[in-house]
N, C-alpha and C. Protein backbone atom coordinates (compact mmCIF):
# COMPACT_ATOMS: atom_id res chain seq x y z
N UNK A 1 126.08 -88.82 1.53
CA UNK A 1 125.86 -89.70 2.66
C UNK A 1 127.12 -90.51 2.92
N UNK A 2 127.46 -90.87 4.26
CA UNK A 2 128.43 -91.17 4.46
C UNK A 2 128.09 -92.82 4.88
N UNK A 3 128.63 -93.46 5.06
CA UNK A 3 127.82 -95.18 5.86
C UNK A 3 129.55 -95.46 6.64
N UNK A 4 128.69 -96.10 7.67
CA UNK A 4 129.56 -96.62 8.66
C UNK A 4 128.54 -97.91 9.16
N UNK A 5 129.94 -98.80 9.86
CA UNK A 5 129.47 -100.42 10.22
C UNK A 5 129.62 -100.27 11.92
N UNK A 6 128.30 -100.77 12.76
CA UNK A 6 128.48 -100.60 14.05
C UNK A 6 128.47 -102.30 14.33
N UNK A 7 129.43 -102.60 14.99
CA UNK A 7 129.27 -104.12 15.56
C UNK A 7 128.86 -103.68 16.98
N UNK A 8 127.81 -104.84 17.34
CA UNK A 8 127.00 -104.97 18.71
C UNK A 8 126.91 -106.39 18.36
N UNK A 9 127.27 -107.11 19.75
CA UNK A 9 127.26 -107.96 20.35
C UNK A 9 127.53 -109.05 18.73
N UNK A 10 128.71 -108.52 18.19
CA UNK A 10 129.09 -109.68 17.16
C UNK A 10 128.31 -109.66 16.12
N UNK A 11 127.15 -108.80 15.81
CA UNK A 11 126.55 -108.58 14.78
C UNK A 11 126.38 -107.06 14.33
N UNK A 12 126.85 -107.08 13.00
CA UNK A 12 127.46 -105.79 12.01
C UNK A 12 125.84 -105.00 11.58
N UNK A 13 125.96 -103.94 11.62
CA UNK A 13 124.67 -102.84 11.39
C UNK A 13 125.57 -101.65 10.62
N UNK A 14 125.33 -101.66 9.33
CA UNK A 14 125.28 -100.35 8.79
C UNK A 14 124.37 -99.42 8.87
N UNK A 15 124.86 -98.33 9.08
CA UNK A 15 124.30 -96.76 8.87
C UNK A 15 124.48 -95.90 7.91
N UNK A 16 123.44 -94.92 7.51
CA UNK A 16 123.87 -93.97 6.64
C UNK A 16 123.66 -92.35 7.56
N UNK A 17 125.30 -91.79 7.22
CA UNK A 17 124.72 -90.38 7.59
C UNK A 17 124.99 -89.21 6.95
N UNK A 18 125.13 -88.00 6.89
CA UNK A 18 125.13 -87.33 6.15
C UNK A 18 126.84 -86.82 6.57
N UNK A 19 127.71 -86.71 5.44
CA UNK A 19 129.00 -86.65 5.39
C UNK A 19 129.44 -85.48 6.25
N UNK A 20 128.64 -84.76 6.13
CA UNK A 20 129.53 -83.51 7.30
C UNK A 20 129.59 -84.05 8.77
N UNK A 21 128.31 -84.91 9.03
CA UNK A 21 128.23 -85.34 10.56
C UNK A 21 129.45 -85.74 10.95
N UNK A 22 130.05 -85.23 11.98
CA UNK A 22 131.44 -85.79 12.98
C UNK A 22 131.17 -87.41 13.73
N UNK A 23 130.56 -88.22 13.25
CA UNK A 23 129.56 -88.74 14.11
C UNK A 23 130.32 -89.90 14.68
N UNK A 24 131.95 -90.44 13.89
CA UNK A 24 132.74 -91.42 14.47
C UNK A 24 133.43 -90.41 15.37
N UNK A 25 134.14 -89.37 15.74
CA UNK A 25 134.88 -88.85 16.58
C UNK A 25 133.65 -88.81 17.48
N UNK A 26 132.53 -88.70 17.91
CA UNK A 26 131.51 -88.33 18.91
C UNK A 26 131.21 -89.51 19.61
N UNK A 27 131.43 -90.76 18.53
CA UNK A 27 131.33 -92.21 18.98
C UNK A 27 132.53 -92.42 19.78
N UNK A 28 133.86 -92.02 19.49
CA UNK A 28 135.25 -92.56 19.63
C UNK A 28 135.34 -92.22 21.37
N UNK A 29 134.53 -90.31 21.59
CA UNK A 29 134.77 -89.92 23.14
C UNK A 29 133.42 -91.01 23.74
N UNK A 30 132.70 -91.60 23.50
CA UNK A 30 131.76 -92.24 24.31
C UNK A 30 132.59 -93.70 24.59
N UNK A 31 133.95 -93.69 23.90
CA UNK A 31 134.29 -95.71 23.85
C UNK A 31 133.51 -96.36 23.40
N UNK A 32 133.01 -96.00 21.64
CA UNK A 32 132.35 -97.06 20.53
C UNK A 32 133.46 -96.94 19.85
N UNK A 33 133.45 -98.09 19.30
CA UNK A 33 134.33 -98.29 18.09
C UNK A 33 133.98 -98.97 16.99
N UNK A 34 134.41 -98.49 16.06
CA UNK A 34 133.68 -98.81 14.59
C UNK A 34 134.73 -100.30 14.05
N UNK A 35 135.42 -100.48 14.51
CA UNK A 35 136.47 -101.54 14.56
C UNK A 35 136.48 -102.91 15.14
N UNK A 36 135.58 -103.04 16.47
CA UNK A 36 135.29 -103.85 16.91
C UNK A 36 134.12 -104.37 17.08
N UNK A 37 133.55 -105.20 18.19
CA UNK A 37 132.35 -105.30 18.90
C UNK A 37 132.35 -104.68 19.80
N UNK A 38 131.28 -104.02 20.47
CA UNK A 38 130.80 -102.89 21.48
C UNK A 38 129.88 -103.65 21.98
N UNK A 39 130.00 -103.50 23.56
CA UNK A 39 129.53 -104.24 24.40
C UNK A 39 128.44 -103.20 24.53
N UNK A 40 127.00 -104.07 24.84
CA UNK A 40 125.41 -103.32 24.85
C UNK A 40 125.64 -102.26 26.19
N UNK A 41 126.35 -102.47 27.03
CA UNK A 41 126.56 -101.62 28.27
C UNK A 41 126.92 -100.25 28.19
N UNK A 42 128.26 -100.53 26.96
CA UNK A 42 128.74 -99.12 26.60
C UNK A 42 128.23 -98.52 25.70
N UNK A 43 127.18 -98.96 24.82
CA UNK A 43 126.45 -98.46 24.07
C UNK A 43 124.97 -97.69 24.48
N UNK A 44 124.50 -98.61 25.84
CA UNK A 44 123.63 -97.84 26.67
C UNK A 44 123.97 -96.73 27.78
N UNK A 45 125.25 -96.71 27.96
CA UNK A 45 126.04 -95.96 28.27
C UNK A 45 126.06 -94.25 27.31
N UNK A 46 126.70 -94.78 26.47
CA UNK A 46 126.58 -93.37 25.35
C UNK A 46 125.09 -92.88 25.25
N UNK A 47 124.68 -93.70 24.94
CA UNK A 47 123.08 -93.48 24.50
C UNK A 47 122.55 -92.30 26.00
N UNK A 48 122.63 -93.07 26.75
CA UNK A 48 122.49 -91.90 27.92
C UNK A 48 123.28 -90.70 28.15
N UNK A 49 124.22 -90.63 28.07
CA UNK A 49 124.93 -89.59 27.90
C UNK A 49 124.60 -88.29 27.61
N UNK A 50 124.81 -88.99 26.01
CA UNK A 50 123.87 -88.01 25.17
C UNK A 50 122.77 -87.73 25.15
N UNK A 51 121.68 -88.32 25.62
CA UNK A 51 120.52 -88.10 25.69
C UNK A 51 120.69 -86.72 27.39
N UNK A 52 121.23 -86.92 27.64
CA UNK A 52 121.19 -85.84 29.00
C UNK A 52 122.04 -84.73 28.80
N UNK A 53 123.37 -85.33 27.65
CA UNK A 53 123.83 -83.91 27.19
C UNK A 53 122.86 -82.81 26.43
N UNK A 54 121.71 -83.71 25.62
CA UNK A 54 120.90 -82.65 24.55
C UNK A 54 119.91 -82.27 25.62
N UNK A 55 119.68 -82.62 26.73
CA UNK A 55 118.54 -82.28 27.05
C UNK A 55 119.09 -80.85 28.46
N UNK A 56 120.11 -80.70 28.77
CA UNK A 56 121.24 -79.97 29.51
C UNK A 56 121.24 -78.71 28.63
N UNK A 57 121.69 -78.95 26.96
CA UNK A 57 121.59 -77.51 25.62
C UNK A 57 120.70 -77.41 25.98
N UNK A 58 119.29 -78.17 25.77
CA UNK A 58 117.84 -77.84 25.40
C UNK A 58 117.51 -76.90 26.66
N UNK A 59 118.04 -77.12 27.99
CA UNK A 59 117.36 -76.31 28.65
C UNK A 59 117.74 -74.59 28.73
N UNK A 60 119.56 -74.75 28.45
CA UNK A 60 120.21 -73.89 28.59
C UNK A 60 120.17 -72.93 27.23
N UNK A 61 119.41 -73.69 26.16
CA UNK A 61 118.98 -73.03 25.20
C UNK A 61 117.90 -72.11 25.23
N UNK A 62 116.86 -72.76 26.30
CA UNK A 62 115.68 -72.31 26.72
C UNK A 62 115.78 -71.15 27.72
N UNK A 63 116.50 -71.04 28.21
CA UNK A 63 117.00 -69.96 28.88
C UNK A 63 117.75 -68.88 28.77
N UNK A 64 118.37 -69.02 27.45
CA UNK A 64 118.59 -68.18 26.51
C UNK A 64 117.50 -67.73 25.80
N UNK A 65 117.14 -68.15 25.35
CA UNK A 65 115.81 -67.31 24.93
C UNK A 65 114.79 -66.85 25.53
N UNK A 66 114.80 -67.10 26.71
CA UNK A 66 113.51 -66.57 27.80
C UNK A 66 114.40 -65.45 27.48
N UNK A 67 115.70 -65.13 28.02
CA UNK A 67 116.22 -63.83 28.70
C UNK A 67 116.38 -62.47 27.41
N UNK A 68 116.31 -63.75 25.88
CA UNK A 68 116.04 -62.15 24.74
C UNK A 68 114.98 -62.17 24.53
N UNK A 69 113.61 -62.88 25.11
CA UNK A 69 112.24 -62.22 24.95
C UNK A 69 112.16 -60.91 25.73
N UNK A 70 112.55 -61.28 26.72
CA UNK A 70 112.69 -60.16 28.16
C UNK A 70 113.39 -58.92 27.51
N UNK A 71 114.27 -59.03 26.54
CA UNK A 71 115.40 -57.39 26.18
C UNK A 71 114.08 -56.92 25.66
């Protein structure tokens, strides 16, 4: 397990994640930083993001697999 410190709005939150996760470079392209305070905007910011990037795979995943039920 890996732990990292997220500051929001001046108050520090550790995490634990599992060491292979890329999960500060994934933070770094959204503009979080593990270094500073992160403003709640850009953090609801990412949060959306990503939530529309997984759900963009999820469909395009889903459509991949419709088309090898069909072979």
């Amino acid at each position: 397990m890996k732990k990292i410190s997220l500051t929001i709005a001046s108050r520090s939150y550790d995490i634990s994640f599992d060491s292979s996760y890329k999960l500060e470079e994934e933070l770094a392209k959204d503009n979080i930083s593990l270094h500073k305070s992160n403003d709640i905007k850009a953090l609801l910011h990412a949060y959306l993001s990503k939530t529309y990037e997984n759900l963009t795979m999820k469909d395009e995943l889903e459509k991949m697999l419709e088309k090898l039920e069909n072979i």
